[in-house]
PDB file of N, CA and C in Angstrom:
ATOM      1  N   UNK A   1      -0.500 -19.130  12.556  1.00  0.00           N
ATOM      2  CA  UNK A   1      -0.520 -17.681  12.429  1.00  0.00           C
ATOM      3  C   UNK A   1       0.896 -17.124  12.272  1.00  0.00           C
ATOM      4  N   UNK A   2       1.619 -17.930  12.568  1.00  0.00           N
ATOM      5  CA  UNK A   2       3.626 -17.383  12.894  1.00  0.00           C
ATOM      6  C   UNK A   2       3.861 -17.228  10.980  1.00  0.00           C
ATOM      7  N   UNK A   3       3.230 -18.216  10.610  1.00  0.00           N
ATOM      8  CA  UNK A   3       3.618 -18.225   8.959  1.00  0.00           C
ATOM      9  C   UNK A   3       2.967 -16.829   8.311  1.00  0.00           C
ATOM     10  N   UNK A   4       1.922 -16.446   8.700  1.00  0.00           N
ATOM     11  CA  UNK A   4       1.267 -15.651   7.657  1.00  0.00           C
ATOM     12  C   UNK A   4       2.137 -14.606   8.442  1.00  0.00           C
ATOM     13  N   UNK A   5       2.157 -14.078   9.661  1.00  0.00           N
ATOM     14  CA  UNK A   5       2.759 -12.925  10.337  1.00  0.00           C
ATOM     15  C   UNK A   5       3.904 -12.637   9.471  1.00  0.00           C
ATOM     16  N   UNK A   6       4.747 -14.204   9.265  1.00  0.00           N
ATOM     17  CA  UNK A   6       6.308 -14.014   8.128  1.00  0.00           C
ATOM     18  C   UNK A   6       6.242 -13.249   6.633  1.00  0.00           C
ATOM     19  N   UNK A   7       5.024 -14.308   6.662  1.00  0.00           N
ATOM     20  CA  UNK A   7       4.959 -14.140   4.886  1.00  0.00           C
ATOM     21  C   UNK A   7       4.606 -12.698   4.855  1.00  0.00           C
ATOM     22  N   UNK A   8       3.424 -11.861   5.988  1.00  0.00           N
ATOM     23  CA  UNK A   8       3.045 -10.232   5.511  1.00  0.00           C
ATOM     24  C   UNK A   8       4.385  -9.453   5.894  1.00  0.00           C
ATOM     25  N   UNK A   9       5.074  -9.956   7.602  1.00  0.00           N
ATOM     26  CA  UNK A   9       6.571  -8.658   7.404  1.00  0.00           C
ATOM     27  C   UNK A   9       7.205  -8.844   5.869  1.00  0.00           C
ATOM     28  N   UNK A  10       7.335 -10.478   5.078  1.00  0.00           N
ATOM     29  CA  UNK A  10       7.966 -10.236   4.136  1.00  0.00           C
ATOM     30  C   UNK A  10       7.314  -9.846   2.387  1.00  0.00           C
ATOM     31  N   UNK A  11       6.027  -9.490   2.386  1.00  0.00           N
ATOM     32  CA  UNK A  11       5.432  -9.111   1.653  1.00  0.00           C
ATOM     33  C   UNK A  11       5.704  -7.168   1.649  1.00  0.00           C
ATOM     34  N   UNK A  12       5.699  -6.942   3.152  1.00  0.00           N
ATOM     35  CA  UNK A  12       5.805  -5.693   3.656  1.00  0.00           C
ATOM     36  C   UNK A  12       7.126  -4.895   2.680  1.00  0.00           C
ATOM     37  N   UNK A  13       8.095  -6.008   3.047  1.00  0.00           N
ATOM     38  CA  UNK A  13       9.560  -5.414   2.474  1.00  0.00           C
ATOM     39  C   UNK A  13       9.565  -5.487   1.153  1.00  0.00           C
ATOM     40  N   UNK A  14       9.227  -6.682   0.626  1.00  0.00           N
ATOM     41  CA  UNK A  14       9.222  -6.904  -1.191  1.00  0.00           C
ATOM     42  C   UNK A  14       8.664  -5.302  -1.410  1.00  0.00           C
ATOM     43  N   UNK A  15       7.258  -5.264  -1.237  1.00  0.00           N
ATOM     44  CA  UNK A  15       6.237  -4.332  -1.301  1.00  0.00           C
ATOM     45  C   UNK A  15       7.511  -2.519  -1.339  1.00  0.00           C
ATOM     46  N   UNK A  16       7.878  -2.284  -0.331  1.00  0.00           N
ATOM     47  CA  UNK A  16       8.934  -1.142   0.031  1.00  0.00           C
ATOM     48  C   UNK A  16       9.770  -0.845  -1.414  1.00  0.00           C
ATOM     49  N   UNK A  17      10.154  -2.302  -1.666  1.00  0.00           N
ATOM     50  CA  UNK A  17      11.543  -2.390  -2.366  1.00  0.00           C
ATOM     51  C   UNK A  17      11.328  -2.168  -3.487  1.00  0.00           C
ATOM     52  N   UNK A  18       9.898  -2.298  -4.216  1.00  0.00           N
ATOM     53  CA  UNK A  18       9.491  -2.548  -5.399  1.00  0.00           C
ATOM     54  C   UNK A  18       8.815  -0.839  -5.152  1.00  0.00           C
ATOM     55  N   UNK A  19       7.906   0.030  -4.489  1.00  0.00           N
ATOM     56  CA  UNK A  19       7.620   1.179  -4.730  1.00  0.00           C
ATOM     57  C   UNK A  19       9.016   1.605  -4.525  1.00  0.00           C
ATOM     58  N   UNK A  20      10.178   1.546  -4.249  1.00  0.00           N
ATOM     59  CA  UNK A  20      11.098   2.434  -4.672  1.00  0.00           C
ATOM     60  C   UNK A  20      11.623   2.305  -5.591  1.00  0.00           C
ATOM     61  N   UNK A  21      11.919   1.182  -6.213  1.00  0.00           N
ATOM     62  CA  UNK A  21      11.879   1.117  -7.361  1.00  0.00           C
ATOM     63  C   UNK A  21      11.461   1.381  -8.450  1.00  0.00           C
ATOM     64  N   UNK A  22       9.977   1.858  -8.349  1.00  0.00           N
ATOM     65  CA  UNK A  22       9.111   2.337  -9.259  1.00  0.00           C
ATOM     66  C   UNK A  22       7.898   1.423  -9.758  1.00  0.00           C
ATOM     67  N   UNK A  23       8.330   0.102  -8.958  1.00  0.00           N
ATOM     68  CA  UNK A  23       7.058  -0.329  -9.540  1.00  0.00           C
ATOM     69  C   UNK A  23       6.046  -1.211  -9.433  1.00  0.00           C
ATOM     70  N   UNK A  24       5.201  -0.099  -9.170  1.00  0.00           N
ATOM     71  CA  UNK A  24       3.985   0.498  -8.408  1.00  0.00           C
ATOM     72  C   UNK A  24       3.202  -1.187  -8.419  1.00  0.00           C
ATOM     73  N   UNK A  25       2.542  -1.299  -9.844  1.00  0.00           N
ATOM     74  CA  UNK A  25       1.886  -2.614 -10.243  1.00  0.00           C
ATOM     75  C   UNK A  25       2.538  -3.834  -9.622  1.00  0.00           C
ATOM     76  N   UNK A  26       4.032  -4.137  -9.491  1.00  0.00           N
ATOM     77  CA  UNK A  26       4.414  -5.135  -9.164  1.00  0.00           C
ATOM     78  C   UNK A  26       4.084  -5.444  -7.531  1.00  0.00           C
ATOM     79  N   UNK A  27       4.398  -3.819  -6.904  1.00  0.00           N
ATOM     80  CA  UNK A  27       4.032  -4.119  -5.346  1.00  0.00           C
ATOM     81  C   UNK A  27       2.883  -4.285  -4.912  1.00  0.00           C
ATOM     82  N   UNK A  28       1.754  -3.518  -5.961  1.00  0.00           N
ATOM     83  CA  UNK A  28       0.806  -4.169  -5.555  1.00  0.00           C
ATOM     84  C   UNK A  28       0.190  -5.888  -5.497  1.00  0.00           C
ATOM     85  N   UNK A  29       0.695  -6.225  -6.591  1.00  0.00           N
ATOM     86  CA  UNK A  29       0.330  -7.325  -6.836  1.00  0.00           C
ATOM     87  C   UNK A  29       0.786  -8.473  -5.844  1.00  0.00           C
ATOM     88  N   UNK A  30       2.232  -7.969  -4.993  1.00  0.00           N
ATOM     89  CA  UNK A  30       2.759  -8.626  -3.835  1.00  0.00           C
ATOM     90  C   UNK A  30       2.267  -8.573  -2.874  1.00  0.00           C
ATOM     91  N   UNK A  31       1.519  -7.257  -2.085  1.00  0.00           N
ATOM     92  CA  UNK A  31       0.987  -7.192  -0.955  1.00  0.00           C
ATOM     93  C   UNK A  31      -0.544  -7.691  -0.916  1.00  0.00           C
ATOM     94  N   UNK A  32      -0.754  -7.819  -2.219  1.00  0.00           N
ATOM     95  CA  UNK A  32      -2.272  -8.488  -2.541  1.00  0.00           C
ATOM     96  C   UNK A  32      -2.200  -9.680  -2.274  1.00  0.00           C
ATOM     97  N   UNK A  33      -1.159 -10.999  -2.705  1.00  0.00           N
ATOM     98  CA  UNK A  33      -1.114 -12.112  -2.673  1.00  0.00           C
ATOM     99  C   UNK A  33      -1.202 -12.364  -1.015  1.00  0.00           C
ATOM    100  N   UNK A  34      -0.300 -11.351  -0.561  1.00  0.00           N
ATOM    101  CA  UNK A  34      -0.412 -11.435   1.281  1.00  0.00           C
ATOM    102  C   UNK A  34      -1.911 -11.337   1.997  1.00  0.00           C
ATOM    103  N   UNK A  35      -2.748  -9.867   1.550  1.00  0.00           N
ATOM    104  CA  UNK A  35      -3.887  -9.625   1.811  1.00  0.00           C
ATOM    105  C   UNK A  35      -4.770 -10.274   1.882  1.00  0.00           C
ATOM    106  N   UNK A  36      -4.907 -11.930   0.708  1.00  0.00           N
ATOM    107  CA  UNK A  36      -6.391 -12.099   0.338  1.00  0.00           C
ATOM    108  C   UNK A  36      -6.133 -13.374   1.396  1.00  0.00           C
ATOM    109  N   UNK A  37      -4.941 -13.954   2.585  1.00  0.00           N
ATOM    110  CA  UNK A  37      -5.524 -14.602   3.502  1.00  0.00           C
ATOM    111  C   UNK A  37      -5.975 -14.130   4.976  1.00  0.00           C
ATOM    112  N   UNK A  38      -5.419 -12.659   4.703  1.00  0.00           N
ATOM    113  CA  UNK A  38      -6.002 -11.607   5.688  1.00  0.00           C
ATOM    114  C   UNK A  38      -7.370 -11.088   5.651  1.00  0.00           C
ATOM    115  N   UNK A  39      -7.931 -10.690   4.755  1.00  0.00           N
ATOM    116  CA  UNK A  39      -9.196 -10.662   4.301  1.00  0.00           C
ATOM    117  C   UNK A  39      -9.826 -11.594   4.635  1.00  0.00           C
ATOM    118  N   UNK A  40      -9.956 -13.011   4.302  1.00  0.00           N
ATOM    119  CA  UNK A  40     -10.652 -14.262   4.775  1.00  0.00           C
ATOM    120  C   UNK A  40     -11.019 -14.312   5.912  1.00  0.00           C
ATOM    121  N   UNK A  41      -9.626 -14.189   6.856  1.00  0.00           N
ATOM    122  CA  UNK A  41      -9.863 -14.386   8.497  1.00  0.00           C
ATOM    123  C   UNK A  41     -10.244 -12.984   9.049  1.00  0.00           C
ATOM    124  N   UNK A  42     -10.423 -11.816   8.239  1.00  0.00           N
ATOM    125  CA  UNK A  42     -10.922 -10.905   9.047  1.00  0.00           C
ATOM    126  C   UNK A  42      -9.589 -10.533  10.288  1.00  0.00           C
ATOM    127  N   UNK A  43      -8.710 -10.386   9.589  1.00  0.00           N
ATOM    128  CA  UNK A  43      -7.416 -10.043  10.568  1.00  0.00           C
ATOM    129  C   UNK A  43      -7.313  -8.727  10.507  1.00  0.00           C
ATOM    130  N   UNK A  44      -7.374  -8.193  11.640  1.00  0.00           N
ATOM    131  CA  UNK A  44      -7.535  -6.276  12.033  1.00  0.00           C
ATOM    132  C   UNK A  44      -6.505  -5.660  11.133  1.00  0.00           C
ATOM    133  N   UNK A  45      -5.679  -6.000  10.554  1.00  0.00           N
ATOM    134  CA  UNK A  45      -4.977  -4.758   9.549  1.00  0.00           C
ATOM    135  C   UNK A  45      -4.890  -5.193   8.248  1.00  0.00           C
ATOM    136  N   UNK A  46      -6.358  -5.887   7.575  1.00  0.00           N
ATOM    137  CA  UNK A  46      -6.461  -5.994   6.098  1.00  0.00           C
ATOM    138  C   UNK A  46      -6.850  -4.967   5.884  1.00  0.00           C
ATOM    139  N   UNK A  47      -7.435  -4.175   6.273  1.00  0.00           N
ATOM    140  CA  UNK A  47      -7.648  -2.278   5.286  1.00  0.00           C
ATOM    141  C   UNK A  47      -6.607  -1.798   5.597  1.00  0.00           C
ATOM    142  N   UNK A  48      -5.993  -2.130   6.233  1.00  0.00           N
ATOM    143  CA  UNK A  48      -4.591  -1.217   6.094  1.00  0.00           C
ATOM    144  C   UNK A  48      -3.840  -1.687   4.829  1.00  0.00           C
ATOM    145  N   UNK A  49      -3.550  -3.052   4.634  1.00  0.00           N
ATOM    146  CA  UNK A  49      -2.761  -3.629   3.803  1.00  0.00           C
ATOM    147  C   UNK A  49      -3.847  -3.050   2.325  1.00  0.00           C
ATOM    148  N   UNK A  50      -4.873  -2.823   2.314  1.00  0.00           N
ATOM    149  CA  UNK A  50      -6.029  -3.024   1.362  1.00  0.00           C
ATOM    150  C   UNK A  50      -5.484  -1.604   0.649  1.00  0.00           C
ATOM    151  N   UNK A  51      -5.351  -0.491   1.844  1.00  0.00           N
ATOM    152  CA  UNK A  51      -4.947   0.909   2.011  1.00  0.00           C
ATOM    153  C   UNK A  51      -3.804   1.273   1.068  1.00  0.00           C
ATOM    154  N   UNK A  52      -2.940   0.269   1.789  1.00  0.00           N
ATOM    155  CA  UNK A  52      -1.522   0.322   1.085  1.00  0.00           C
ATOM    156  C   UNK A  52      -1.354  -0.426  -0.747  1.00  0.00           C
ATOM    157  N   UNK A  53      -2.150  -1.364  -0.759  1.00  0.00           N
ATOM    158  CA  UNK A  53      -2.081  -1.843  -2.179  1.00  0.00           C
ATOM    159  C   UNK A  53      -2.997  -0.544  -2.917  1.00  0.00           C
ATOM    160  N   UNK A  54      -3.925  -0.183  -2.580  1.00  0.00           N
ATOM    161  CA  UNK A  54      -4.145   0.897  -3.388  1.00  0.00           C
ATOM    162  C   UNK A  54      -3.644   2.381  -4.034  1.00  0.00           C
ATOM    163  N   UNK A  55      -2.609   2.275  -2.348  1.00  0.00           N
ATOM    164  CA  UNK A  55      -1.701   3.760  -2.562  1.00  0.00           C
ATOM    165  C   UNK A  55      -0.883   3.473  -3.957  1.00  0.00           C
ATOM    166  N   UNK A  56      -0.369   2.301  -3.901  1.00  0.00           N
ATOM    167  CA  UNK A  56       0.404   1.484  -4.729  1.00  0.00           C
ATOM    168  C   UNK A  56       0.130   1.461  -6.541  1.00  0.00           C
ATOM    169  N   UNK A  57      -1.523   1.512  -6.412  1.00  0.00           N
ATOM    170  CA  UNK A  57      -2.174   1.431  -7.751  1.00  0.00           C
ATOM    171  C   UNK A  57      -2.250   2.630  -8.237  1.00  0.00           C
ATOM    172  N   UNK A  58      -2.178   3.780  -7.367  1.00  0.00           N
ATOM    173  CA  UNK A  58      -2.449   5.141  -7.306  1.00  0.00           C
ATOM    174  C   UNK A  58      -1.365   5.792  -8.233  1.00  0.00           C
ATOM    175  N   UNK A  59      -0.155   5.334  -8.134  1.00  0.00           N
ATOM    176  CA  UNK A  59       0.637   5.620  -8.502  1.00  0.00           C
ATOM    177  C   UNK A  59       0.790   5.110 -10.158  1.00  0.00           C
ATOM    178  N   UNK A  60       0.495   3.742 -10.136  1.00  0.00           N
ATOM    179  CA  UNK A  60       0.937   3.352 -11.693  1.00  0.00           C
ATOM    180  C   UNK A  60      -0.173   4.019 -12.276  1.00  0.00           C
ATOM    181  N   UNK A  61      -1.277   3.984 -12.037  1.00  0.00           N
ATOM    182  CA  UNK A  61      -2.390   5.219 -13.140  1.00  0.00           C
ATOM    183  C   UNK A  61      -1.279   6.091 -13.287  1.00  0.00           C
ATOM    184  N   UNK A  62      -0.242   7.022 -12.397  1.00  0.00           N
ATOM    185  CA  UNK A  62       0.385   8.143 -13.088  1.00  0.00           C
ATOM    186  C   UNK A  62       1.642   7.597 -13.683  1.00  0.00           C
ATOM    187  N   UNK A  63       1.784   6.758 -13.566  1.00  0.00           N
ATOM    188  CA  UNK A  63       3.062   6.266 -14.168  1.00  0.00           C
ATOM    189  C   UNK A  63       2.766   5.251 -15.597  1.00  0.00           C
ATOM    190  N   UNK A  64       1.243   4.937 -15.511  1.00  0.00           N
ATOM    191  CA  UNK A  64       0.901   4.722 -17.394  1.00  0.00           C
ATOM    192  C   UNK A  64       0.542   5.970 -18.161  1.00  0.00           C
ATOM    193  N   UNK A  65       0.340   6.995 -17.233  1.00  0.00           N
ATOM    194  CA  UNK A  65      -0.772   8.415 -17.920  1.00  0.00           C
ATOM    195  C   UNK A  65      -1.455   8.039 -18.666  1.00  0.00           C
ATOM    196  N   UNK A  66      -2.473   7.357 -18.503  1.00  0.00           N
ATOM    197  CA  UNK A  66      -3.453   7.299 -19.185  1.00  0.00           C
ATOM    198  C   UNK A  66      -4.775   8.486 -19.107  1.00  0.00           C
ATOM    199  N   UNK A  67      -5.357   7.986 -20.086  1.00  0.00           N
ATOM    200  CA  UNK A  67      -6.572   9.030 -20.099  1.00  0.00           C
ATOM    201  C   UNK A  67      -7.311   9.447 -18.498  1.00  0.00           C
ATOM    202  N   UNK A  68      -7.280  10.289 -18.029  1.00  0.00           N
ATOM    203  CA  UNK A  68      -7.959  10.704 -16.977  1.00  0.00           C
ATOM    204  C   UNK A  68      -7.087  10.113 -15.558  1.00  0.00           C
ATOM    205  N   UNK A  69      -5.778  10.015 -16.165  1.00  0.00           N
ATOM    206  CA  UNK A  69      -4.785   9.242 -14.984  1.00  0.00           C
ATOM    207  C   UNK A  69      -5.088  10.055 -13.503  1.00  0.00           C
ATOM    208  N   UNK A  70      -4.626  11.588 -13.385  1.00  0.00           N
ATOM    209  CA  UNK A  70      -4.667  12.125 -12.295  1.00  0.00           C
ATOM    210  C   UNK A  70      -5.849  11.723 -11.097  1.00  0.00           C
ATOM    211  N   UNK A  71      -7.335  11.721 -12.218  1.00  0.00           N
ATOM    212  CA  UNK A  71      -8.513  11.471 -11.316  1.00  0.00           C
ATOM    213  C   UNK A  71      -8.861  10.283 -10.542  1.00  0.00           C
ATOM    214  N   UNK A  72      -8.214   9.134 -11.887  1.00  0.00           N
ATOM    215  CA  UNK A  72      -8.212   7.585 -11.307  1.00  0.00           C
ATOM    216  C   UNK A  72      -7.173   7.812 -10.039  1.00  0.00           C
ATOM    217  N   UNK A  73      -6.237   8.315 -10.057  1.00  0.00           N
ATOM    218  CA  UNK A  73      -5.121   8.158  -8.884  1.00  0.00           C
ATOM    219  C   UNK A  73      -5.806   8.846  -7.817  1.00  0.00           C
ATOM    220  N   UNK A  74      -6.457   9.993  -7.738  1.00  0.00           N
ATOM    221  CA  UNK A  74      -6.938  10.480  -6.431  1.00  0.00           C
ATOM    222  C   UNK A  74      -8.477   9.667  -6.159  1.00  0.00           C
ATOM    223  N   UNK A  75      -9.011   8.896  -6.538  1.00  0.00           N
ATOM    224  CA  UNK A  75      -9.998   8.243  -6.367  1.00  0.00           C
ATOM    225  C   UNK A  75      -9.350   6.823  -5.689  1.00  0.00           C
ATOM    226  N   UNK A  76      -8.462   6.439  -6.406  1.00  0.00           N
ATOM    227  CA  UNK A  76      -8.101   5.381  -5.530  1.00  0.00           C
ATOM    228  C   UNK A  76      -7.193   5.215  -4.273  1.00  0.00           C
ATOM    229  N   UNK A  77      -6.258   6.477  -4.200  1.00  0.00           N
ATOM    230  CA  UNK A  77      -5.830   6.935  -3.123  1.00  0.00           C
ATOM    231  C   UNK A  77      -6.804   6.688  -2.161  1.00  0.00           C
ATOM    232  N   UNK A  78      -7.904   6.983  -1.852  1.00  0.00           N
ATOM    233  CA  UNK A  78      -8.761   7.568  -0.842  1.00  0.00           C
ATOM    234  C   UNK A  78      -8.675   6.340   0.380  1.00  0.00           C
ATOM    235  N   UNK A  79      -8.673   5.283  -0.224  1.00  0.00           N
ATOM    236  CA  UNK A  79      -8.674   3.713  -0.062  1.00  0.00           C
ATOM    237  C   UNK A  79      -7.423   3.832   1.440  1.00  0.00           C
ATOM    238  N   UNK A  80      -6.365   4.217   0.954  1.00  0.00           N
ATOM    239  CA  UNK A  80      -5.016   4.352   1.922  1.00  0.00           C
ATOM    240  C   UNK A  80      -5.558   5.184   2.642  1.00  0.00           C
ATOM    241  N   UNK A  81      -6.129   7.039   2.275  1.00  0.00           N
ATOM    242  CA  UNK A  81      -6.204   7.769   2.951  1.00  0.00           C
ATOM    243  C   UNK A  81      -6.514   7.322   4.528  1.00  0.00           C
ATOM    244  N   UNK A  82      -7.960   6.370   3.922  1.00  0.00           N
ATOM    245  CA  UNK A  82      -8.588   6.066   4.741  1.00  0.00           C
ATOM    246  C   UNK A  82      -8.310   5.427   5.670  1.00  0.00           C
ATOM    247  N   UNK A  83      -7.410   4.405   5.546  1.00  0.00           N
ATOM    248  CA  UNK A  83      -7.185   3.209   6.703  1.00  0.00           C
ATOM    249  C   UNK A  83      -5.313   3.237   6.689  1.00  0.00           C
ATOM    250  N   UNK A  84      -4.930   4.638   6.727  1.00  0.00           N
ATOM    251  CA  UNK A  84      -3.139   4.966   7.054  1.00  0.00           C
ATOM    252  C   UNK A  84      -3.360   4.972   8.544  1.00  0.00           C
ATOM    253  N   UNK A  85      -3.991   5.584   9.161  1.00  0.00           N
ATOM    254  CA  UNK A  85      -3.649   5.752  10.581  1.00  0.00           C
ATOM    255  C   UNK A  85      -3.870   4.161  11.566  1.00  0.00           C
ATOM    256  N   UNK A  86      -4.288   3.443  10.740  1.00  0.00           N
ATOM    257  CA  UNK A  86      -4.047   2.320  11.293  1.00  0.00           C
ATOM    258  C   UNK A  86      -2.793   2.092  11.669  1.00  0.00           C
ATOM    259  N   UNK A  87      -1.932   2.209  11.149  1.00  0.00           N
ATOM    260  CA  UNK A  87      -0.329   1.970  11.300  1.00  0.00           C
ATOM    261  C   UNK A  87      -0.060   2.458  12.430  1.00  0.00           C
ATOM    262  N   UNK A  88      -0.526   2.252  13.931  1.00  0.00           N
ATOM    263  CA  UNK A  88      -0.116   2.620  14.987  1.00  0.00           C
ATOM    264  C   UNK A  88       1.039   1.657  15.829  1.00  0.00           C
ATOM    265  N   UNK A  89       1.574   2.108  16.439  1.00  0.00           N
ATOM    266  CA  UNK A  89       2.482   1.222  17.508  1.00  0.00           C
ATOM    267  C   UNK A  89       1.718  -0.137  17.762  1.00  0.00           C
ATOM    268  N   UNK A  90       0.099  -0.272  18.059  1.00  0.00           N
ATOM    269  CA  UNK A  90      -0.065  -1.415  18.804  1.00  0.00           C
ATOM    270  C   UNK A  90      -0.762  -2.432  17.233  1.00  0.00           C
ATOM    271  N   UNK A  91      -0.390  -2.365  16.219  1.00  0.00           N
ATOM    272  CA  UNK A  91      -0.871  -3.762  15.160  1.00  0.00           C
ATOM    273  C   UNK A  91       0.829  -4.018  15.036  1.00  0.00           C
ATOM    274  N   UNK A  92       0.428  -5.352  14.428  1.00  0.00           N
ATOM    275  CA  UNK A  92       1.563  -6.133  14.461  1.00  0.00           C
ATOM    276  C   UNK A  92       2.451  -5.633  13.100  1.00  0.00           C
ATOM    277  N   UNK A  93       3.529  -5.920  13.150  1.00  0.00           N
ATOM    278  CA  UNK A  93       4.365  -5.213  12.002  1.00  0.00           C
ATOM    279  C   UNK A  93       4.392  -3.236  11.848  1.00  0.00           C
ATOM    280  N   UNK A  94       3.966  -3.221  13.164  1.00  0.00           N
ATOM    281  CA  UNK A  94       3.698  -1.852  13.385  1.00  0.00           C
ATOM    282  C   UNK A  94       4.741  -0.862  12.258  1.00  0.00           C
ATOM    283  N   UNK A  95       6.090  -1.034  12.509  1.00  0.00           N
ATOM    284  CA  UNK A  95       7.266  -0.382  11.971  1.00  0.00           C
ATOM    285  C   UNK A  95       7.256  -0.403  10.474  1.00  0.00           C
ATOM    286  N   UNK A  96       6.905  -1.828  10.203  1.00  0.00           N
ATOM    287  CA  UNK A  96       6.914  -1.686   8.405  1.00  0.00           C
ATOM    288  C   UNK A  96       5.596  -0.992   7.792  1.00  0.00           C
ATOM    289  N   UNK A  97       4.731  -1.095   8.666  1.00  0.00           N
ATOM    290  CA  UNK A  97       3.477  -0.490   7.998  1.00  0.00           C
ATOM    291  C   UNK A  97       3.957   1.250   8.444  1.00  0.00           C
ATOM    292  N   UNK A  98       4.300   1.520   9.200  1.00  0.00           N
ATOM    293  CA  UNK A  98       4.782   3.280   8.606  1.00  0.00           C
ATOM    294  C   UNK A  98       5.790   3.342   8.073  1.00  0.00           C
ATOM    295  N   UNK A  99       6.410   2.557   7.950  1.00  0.00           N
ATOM    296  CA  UNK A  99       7.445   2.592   7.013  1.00  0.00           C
ATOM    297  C   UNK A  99       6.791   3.039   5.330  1.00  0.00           C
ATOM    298  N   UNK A 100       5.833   2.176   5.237  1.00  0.00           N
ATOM    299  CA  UNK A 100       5.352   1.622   3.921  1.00  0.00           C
ATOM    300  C   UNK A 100       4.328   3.147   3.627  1.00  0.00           C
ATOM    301  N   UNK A 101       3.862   3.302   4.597  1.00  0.00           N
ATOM    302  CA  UNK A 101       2.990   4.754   4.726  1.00  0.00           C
ATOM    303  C   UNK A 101       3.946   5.834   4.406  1.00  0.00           C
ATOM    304  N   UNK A 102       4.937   5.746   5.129  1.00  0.00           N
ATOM    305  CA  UNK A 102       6.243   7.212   4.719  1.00  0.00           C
ATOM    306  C   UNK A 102       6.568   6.951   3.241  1.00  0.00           C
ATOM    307  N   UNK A 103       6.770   5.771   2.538  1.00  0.00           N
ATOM    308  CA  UNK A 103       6.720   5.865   1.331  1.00  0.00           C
ATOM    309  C   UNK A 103       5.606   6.042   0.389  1.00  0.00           C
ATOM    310  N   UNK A 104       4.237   5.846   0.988  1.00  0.00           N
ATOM    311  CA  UNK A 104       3.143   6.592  -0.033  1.00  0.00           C
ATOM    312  C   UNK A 104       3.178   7.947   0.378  1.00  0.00           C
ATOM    313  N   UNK A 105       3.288   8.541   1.304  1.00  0.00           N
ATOM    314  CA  UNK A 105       2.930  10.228   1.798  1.00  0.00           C
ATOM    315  C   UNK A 105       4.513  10.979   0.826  1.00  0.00           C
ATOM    316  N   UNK A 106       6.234   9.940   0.711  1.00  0.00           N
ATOM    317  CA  UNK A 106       6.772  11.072  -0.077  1.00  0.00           C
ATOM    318  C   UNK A 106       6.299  11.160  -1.589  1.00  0.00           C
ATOM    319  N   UNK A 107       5.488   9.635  -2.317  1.00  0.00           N
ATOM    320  CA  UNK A 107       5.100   9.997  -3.424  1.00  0.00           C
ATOM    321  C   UNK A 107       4.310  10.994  -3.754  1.00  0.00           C
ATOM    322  N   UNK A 108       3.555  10.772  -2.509  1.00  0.00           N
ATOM    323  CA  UNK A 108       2.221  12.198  -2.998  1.00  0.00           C
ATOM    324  C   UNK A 108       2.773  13.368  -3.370  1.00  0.00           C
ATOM    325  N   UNK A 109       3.669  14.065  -1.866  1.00  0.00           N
ATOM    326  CA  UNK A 109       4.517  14.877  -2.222  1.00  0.00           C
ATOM    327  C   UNK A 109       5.307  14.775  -3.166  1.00  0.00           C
ATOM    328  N   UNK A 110       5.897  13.836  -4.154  1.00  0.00           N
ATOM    329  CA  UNK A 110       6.769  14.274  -5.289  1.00  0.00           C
ATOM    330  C   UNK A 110       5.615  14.360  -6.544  1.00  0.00           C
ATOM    331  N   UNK A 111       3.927  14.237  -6.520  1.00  0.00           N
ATOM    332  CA  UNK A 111       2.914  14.104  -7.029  1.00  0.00           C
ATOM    333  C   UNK A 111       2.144  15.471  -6.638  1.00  0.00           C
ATOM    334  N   UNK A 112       2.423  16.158  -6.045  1.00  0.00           N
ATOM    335  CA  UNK A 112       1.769  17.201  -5.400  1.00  0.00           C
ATOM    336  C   UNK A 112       0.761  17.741  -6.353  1.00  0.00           C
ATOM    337  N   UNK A 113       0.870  18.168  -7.273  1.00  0.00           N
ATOM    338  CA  UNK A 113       0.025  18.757  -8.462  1.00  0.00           C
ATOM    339  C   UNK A 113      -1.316  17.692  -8.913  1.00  0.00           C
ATOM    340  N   UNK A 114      -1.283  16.026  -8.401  1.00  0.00           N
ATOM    341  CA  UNK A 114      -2.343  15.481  -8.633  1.00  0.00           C
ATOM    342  C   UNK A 114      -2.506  15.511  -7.232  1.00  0.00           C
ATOM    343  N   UNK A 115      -1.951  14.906  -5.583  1.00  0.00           N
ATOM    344  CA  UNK A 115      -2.601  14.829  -4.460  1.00  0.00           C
ATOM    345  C   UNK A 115      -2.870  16.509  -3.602  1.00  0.00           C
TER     346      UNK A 115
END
């Protein structure tokens, strides 16, 4: 369990480094590779991580603008909406997961007109 705990704090940070960067698709695709052995074992903060790769996707719909971008992004948002407050003091990696949350809540806000 010490390995996967490593590999998600360091999926956590890739994940950070790449939505500030802009990009959106790449972090998701990082915190996903982390997720799908969290998912398996049913480990208490895969909807969070699930949450966070979606906030993630939310964003590149507005950053391809595609046809009906705004709606796809608030539809898949909902995903994070839903399972952000997980990020409490007592799950593990507590700090990076609001960390990772303070960076989907300033996109919204610099998105305000679609969230």
């Amino acid at each position: 369990m010490l390995k996967e705990n490593h590999d998600l704090a360091g999926a956590l940070k890739k994940y950070m480094k790449l939505l500030g960067e802009g990009s959106y698709f790449e972090a998701h695709e990082v915190l996903e590779e982390a997720w799908h052995p969290l998912r398996k074992a049913d480990h208490p903060v895969k909807n969070l991580v699930r949450g966070l790769i979606n906030g993630a996707v939310s964003f590149e719909h507005l950053k391809r603008n595609r046809k009906n971008a705004a709606n796809k992004a608030r539809k898949v948002i909902a995903s994070y909406e839903r399972y952000k407050a997980m990020a409490s003091n007592d799950v593990e990696h507590s700090e990076l997961f609001r960390m990772a949350c303070k960076m989907i809540e300033d996109l919204k806000a610099k998105h305000k007109e679609v969230f």
